[in-house]
Protein backbone atom coordinates (compact mmCIF):
# COMPACT_ATOMS: atom_id res chain seq x y z
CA UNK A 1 -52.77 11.17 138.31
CA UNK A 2 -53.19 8.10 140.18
CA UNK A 3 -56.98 7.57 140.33
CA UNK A 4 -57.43 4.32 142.15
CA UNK A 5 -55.12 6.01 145.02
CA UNK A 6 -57.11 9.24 144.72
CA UNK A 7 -60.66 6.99 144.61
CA UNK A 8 -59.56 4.66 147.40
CA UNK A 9 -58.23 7.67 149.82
CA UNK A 10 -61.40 8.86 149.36
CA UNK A 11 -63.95 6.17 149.97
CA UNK A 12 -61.62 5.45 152.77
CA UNK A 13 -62.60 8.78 154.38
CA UNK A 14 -66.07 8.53 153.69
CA UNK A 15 -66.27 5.13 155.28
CA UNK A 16 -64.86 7.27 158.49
CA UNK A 17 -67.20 9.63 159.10
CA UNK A 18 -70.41 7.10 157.46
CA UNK A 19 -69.26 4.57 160.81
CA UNK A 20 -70.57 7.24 162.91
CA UNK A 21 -73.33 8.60 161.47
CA UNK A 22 -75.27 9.63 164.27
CA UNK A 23 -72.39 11.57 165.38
CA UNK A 24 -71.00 13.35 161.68
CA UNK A 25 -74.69 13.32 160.41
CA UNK A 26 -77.01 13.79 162.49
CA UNK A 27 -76.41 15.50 165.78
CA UNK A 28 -75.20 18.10 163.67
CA UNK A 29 -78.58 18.39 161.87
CA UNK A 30 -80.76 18.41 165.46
CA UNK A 31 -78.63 21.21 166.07
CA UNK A 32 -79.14 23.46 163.46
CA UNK A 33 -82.83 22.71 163.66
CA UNK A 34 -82.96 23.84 167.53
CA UNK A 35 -81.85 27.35 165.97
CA UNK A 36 -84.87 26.74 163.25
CA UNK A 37 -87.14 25.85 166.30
CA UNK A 38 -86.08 29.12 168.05
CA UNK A 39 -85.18 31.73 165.56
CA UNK A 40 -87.69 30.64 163.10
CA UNK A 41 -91.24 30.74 165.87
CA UNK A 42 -89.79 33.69 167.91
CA UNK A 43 -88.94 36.17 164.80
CA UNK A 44 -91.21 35.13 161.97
CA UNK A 45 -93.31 37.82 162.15
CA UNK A 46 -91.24 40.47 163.65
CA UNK A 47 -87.88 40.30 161.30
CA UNK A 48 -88.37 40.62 157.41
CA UNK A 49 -84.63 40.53 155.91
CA UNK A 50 -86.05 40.08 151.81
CA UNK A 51 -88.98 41.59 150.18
CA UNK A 52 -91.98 39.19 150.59
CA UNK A 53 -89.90 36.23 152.14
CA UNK A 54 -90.78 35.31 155.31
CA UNK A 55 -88.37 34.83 158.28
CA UNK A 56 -88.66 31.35 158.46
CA UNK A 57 -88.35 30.92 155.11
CA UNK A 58 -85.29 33.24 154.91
CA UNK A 59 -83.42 31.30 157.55
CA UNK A 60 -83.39 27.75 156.55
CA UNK A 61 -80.99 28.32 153.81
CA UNK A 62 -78.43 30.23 156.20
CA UNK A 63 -78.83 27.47 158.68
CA UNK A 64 -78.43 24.48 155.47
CA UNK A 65 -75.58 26.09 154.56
CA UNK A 66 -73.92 27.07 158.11
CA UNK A 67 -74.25 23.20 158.94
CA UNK A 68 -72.93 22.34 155.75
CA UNK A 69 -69.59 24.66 156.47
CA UNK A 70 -69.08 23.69 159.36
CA UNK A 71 -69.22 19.78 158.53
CA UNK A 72 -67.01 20.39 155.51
CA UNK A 73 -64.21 21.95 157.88
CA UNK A 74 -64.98 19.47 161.04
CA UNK A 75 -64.50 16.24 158.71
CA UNK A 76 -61.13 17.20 156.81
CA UNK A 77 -59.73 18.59 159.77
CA UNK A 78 -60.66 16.36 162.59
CA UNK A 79 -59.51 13.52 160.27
CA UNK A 80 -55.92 14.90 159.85
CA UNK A 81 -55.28 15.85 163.55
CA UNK A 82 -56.76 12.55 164.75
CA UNK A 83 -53.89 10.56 162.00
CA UNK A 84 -51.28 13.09 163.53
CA UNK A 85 -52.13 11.79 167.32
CA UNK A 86 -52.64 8.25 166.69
CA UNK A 87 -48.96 8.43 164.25
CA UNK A 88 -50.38 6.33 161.61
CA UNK A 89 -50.39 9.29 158.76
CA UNK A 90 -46.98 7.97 157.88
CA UNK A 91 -49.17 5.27 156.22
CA UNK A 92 -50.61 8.13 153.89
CA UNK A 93 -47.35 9.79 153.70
CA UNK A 94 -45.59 5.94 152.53
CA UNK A 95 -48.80 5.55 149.95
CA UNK A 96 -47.95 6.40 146.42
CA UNK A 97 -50.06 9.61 146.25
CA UNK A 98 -49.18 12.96 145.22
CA UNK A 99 -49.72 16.15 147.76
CA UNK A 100 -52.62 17.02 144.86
CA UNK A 101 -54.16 13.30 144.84
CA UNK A 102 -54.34 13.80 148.79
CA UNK A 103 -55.30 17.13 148.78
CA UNK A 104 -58.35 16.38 146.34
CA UNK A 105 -59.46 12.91 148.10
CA UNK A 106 -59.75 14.74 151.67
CA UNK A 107 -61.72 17.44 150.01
CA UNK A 108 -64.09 15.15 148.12
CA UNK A 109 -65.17 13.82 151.17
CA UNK A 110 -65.41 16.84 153.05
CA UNK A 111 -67.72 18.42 150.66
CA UNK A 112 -69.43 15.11 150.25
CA UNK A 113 -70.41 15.12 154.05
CA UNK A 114 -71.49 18.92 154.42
CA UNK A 115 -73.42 18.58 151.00
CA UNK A 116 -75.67 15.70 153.28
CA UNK A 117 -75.58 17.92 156.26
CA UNK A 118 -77.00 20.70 154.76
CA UNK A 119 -79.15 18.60 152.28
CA UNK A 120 -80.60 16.81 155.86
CA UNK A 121 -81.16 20.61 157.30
CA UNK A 122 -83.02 21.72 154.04
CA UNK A 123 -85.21 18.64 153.57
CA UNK A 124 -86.98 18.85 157.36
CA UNK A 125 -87.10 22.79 156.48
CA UNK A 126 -88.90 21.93 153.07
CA UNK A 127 -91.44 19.43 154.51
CA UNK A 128 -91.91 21.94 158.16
CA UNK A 129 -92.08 25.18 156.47
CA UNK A 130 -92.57 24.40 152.25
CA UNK A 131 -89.79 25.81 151.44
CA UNK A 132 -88.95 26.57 147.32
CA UNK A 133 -86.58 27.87 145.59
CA UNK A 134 -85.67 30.33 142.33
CA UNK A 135 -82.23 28.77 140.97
CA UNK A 136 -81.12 25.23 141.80
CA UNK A 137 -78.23 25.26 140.03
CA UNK A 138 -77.06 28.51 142.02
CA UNK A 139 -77.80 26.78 145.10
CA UNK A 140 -75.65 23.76 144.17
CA UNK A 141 -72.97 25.30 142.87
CA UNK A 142 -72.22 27.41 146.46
CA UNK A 143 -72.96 24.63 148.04
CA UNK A 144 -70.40 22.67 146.53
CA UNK A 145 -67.80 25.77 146.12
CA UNK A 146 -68.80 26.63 149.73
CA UNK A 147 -67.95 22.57 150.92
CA UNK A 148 -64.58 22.95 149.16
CA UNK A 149 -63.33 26.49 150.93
CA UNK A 150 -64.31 25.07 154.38
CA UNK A 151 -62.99 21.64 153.51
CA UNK A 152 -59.90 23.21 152.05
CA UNK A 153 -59.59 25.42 155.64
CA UNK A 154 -59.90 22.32 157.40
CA UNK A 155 -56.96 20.71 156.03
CA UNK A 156 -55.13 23.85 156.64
CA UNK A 157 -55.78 23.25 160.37
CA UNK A 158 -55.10 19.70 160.57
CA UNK A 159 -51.67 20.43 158.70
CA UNK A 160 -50.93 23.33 161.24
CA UNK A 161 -52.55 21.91 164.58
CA UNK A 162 -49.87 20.25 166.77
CA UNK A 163 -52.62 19.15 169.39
CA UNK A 164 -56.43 19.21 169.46
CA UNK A 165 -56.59 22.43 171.55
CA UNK A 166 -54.85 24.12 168.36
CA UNK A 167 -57.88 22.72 166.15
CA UNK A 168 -60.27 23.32 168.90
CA UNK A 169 -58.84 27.12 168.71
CA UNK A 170 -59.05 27.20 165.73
CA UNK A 171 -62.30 26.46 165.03
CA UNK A 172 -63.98 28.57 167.99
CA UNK A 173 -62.16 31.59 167.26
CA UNK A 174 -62.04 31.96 163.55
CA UNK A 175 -64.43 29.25 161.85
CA UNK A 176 -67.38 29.60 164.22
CA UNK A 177 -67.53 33.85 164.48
CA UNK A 178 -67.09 33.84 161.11
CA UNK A 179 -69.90 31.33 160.43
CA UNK A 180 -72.72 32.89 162.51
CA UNK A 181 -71.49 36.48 161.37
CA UNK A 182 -71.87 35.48 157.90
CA UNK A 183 -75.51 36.42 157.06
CA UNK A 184 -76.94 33.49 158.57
CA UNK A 185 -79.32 34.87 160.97
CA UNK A 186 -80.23 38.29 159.25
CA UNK A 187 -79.68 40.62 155.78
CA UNK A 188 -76.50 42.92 156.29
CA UNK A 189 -78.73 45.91 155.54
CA UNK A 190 -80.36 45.18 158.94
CA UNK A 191 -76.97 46.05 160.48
CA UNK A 192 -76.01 49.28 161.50
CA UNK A 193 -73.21 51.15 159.04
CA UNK A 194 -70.49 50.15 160.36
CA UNK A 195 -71.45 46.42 160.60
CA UNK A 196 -72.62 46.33 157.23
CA UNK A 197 -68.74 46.97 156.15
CA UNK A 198 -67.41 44.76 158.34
CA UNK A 199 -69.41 41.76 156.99
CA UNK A 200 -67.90 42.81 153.51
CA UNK A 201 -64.39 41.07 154.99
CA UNK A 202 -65.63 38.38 155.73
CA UNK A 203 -65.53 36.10 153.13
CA UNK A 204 -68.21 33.16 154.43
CA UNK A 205 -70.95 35.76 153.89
CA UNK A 206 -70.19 35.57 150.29
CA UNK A 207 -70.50 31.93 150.59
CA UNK A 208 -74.47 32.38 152.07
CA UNK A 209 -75.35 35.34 150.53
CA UNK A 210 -74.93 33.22 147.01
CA UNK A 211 -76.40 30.41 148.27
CA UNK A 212 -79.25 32.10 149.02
CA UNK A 213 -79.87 34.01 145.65
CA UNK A 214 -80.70 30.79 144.41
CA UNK A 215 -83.54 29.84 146.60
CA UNK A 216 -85.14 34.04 146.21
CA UNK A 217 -83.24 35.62 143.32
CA UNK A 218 -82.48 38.14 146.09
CA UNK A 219 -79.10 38.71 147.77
CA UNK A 220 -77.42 41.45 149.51
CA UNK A 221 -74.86 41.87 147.43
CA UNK A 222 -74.52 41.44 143.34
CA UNK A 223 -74.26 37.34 142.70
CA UNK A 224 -71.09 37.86 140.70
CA UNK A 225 -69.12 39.68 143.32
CA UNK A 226 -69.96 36.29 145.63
CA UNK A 227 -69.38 33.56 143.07
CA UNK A 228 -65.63 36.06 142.35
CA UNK A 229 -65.10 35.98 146.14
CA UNK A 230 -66.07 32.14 146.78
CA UNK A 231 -63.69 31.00 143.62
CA UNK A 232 -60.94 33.50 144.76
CA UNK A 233 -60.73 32.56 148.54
CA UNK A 234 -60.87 28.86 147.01
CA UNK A 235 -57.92 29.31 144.92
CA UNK A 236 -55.96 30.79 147.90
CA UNK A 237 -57.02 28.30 150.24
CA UNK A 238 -55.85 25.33 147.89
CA UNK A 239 -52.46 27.06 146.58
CA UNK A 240 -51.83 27.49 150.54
CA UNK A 241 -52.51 23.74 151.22
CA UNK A 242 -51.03 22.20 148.34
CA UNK A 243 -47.84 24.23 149.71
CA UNK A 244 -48.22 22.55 153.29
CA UNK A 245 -48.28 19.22 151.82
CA UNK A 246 -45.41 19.79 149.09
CA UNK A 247 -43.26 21.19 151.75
CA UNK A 248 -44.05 18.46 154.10
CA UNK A 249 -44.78 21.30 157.29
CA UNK A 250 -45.82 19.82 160.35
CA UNK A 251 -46.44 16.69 158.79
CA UNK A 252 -42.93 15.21 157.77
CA UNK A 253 -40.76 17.13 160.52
């Protein structure tokens, strides 16, 4: 492995999205906190998803972690289209890194900036609406796993995209449905039948529903079948990309 490559790839990305701050950090977090503004005052008393958790309360997690997948995906991918455009990812291509050492330095910093995304969203919910939680570690480790599958998707769709109305596509037709029909706003047992086994496909309500265990120690489905799914859909998303980059698609023809 060649770690200063790896390390310096890295920072390199980080420095990207930490230039514009305002813009990667936190208009994304005034976002998610209009939904907390809105969801949070208008339902709290008439929506009860857990046993003795409060709508508020049950929210700020789905929204901490929504932001945080959808930060993971935007940085990795928005970084790889924008090197396609602007032709200068023959400089990463020339550098003496293996597909894995790129794979793994794009990925670090994608889960580095939805980890302060989501961080950002649950801090304001904490100090607005004292917010606790059950399982710290449970909470962290989704969050991290959860960084990694969107991070990993993201670089999937800079390899593929051509253009940014392919990302763009992407991203409003798969990554965003999926993301607010994860579990964010409500408990699948709210849904009607048929919804409820829908939402068992999709594999970013795993990704919440785990999340949220930690902070209750209540979930909609058992924690082990999310942490199998999470890992799983991990595994597949990284074999797929490390692929992509061996093969050179898209990015060497």
């Amino acid at each position: 492995m060649n770690w200063r490559g790896l390390w310096t790839l890295f920072i390199k990305e980080n420095r990207r999205f930490l230039s514009v701050a305002v813009q990667t950090l936190f208009a994304p977090v005034v976002t998610t906190l209009l939904y907390l503004l809105v969801f949070g005052q208008l339902l709290d008393e008439e929506s009860v998803a857990f046993r003795g958790v409060d709508y508020a309360h049950f929210l700020v997690p789905g929204l901490a972690m929504m932001a945080l997948m959808q930060n993971a995906f935007a940085n990795s991918s928005s970084s790889l289209i924008q090197s396609k455009m602007h032709g200068n990812i023959v400089f990463l291509l020339l550098a003496p890194l293996s597909p894995l050492e790129i794979y793994l330095a794009f990925l670090g910093s994608a889960v580095l900036r939805g980890l302060l995304v989501g961080l950002m969203v649950f801090l304001v919910g904490w100090l607005g609406y004292g917010m606790s939680w059950q399982a710290p570690g449970w909470i962290l480790l989704f969050a991290v796993l959860s960084g990694a599958v969107m991070g990993g998707l993201g670089i999937m769709a800079g390899i593929l995209s051509e253009k940014y109305d392919h990302l763009a596509a992407f991203q409003n037709f798969i990554v965003v449905p999926l993301t607010f029909l994860s579990g964010v706003f409500y408990s699948i047992h709210q849904l009607p039948p048929v919804w409820q086994q829908a939402s068992h496909f999709n594999p970013f309500f795993y990704m919440v529903d785990g999340s949220r265990y930690g902070f209750f120690q209540q979930s909609d489905v058992p924690l082990g079948v999310s942490l199998g799914v999470t890992l799983g859909f991990l595994a597949l998303v990284s074999a797929i990309n490390l692929w992509l980059l061996v093969k050179g698609v898209k990015i060497r023809h």
